[in-house]
Protein backbone atom coordinates (compact mmCIF):
# COMPACT_ATOMS: atom_id res chain seq x y z
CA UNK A 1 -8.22 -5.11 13.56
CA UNK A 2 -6.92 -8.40 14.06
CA UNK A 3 -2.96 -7.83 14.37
CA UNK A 4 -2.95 -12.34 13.61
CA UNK A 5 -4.56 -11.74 10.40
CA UNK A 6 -2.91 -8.61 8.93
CA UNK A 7 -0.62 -7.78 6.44
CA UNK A 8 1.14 -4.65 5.95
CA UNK A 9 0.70 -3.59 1.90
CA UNK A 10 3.33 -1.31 0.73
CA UNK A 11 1.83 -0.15 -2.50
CA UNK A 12 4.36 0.81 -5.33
CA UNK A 13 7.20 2.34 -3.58
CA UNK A 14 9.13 2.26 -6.82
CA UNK A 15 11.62 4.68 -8.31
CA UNK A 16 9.58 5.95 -11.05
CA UNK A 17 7.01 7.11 -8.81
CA UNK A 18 9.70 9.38 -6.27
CA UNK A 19 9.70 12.66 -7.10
CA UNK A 20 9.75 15.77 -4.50
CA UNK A 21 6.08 15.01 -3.21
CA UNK A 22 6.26 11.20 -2.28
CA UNK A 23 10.33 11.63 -1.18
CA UNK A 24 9.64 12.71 1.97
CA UNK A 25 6.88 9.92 3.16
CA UNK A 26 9.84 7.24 2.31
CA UNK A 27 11.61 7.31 5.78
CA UNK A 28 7.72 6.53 7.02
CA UNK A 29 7.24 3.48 4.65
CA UNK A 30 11.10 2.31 5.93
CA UNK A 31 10.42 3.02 9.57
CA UNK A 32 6.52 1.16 9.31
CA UNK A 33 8.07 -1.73 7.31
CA UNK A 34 11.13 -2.02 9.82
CA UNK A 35 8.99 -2.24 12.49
CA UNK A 36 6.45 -4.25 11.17
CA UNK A 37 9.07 -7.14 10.20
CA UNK A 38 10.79 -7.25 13.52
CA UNK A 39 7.49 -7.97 15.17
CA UNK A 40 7.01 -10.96 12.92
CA UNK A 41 4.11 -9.87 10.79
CA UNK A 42 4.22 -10.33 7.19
CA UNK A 43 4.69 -7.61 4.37
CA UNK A 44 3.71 -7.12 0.50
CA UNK A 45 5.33 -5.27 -1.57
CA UNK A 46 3.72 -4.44 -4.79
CA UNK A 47 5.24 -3.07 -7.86
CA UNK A 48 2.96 -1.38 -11.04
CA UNK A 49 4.34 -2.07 -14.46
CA UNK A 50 2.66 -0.01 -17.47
CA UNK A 51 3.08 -2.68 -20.52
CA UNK A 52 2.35 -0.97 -24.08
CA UNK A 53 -1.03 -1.06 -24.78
CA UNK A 54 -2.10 -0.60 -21.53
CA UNK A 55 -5.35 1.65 -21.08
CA UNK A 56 -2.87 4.23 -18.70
CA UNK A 57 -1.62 4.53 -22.52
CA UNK A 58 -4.40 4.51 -25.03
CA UNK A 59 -6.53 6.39 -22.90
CA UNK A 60 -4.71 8.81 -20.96
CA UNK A 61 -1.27 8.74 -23.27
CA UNK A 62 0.61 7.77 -20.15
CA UNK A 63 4.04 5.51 -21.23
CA UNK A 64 6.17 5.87 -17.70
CA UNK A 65 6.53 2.77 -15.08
CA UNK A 66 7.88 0.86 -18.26
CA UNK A 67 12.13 0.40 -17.53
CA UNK A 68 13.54 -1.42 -15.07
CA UNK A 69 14.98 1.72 -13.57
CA UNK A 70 11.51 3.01 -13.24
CA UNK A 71 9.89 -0.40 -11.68
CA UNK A 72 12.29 -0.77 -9.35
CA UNK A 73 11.21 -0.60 -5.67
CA UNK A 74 13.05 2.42 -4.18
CA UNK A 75 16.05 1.65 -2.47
CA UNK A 76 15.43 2.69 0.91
CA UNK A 77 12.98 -0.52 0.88
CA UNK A 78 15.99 -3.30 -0.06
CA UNK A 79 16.71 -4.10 3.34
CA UNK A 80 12.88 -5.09 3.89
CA UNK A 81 12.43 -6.80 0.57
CA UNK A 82 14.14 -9.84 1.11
CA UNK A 83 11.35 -11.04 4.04
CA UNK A 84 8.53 -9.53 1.75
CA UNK A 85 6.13 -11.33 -0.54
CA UNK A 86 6.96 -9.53 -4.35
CA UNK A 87 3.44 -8.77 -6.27
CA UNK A 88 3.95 -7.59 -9.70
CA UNK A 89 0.46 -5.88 -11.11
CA UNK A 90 -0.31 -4.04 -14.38
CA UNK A 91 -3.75 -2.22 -13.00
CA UNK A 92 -3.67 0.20 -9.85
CA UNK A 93 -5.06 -2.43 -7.37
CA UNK A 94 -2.96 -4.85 -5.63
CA UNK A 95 -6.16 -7.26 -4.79
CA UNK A 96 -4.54 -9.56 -8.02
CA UNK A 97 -5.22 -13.31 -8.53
CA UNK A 98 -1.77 -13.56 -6.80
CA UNK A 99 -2.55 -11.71 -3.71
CA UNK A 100 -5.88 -13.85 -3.37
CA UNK A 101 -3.89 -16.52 -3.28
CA UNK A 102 -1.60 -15.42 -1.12
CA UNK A 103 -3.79 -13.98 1.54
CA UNK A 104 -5.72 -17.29 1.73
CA UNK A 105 -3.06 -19.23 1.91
CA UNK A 106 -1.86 -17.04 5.05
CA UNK A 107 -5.07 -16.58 6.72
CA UNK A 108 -5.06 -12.75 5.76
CA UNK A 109 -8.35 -10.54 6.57
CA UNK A 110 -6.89 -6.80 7.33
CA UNK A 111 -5.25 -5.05 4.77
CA UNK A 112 -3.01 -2.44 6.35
CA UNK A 113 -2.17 -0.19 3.16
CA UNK A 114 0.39 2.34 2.77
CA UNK A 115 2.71 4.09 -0.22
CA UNK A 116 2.69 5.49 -3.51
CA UNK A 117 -0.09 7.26 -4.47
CA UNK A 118 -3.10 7.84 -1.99
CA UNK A 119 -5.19 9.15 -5.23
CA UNK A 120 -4.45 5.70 -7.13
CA UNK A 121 -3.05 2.74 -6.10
CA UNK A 122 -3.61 2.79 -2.52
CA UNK A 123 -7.12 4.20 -2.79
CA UNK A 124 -8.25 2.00 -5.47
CA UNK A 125 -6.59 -1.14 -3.41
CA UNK A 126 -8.13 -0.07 -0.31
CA UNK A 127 -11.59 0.12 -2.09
CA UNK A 128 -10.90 -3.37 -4.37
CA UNK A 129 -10.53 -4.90 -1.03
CA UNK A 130 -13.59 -3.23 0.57
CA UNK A 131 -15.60 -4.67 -2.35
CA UNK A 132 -13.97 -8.07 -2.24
CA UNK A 133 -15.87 -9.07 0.41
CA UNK A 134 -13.29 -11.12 2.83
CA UNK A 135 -10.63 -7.85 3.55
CA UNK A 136 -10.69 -5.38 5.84
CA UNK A 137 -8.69 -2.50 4.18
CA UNK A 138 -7.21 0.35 6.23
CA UNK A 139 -4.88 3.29 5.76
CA UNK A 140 -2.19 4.31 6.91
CA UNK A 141 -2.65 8.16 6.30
CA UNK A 142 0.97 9.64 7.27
CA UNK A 143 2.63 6.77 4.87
CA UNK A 144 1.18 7.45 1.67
CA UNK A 145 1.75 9.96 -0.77
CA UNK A 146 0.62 11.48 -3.84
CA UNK A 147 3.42 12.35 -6.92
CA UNK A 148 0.24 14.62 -7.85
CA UNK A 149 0.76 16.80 -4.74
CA UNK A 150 -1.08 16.97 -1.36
CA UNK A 151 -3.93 18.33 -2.89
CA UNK A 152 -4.27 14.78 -4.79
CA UNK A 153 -3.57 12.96 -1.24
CA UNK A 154 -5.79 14.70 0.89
CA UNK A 155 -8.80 14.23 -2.13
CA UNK A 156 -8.64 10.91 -1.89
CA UNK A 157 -7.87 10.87 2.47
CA UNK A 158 -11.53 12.38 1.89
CA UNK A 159 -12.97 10.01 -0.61
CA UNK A 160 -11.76 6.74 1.89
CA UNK A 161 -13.93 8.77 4.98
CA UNK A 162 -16.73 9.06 3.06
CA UNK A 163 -16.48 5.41 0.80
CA UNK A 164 -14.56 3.39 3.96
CA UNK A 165 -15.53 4.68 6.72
CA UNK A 166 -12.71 7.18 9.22
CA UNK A 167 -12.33 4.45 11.46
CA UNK A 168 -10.28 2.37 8.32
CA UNK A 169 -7.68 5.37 8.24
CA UNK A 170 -5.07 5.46 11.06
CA UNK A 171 -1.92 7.03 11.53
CA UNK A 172 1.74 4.93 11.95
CA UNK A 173 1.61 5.88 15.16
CA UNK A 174 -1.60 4.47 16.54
CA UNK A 175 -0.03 1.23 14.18
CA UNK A 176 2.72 0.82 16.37
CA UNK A 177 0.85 0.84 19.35
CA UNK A 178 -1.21 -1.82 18.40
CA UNK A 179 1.83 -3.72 16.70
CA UNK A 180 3.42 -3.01 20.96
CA UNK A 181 0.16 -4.42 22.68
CA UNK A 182 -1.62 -6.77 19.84
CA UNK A 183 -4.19 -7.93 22.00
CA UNK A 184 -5.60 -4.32 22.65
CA UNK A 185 -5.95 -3.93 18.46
CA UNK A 186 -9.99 -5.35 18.37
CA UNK A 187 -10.95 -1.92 17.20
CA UNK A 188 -8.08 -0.11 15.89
């Protein structure tokens, strides 16, 4: 991992998706984004909106993510947001025109994901970026959750092994130590 070249992705810590199995990985996603700020690096923040029409509705029936109480990143994240690059999406990956844009414009290469939900969003990021060909995605394993329950998180934990590799999952500890010595981070 190249520490110059990363961006920390905090995938759709929004209100609508905090309910008693994601609550308790927010303090994580603070802490991470806290500390990834004051060492200068740069952080996304994406937020999922559901429009009508959308195929989480025709095909599934699924209307939530829709009011602005709902979209709204969770509060516990406002103190970071003002530093943090804002990507709106309407599909579960964050790898949008937008982003593309954004991460060339930056130089950006690794893809250091965490948030709301590991069975979803972050998976189906992590594995848009794998397949985009120029990002390096990893995971941040103890700062994602699942509103589905662990059993959802640790599915897809499993899937990114097999489909990413288990050197592309880390833990916000082994993050921090890179983010202390950067020039020690060549193989995560």
């Amino acid at each position: 991992m190249d520490l110059h070249r990363a961006v920390l992705v905090i995938v759709d810590a929004q209100r609508g998706f905090i309910n008693r199995h994601t609550r308790p990985v927010v303090p994580a996603l603070v802490g991470l984004a806290r500390r990834w700020t004051e060492a200068g690096r740069p952080l996304v923040l994406t937020r999922f909106h559901n429009p009508p029409g959308s195929p989480y509705e025709k095909i599934t029936g699924w209307t939530r993510m829709r009011t602005a109480a709902e979209v709204r990143i969770t509060d516990d994240l406002t103190p970071c947001a003002g530093s943090a690059h804002l990507i709106d999406k309407t599909g579960s990956s964050a790898i949008t025109a937008e982003f593309t844009r954004l991460a060339q414009l930056h130089g950006w290469r690794d893809l250091i994901l965490a948030g709301l939900d590991t069975d979803a969003c972050v998976y189906d990021t992590a594995i848009a970026a794998y397949h985009h060909g120029r990002f390096v995605p990893w995971i941040v394993t103890d700062a994602c959750a699942s509103s589905g329950g662990p059993d959802y998180h640790e599915a897809a934990l499993l899937l990114a092994r097999r489909n990413l590799g288990p050197q592309q999952l880390l833990i916000t500890g082994r993050l921090c130590e890179l983010l202390a010595h950067p020039n020690h981070g060549a193989s995560a």
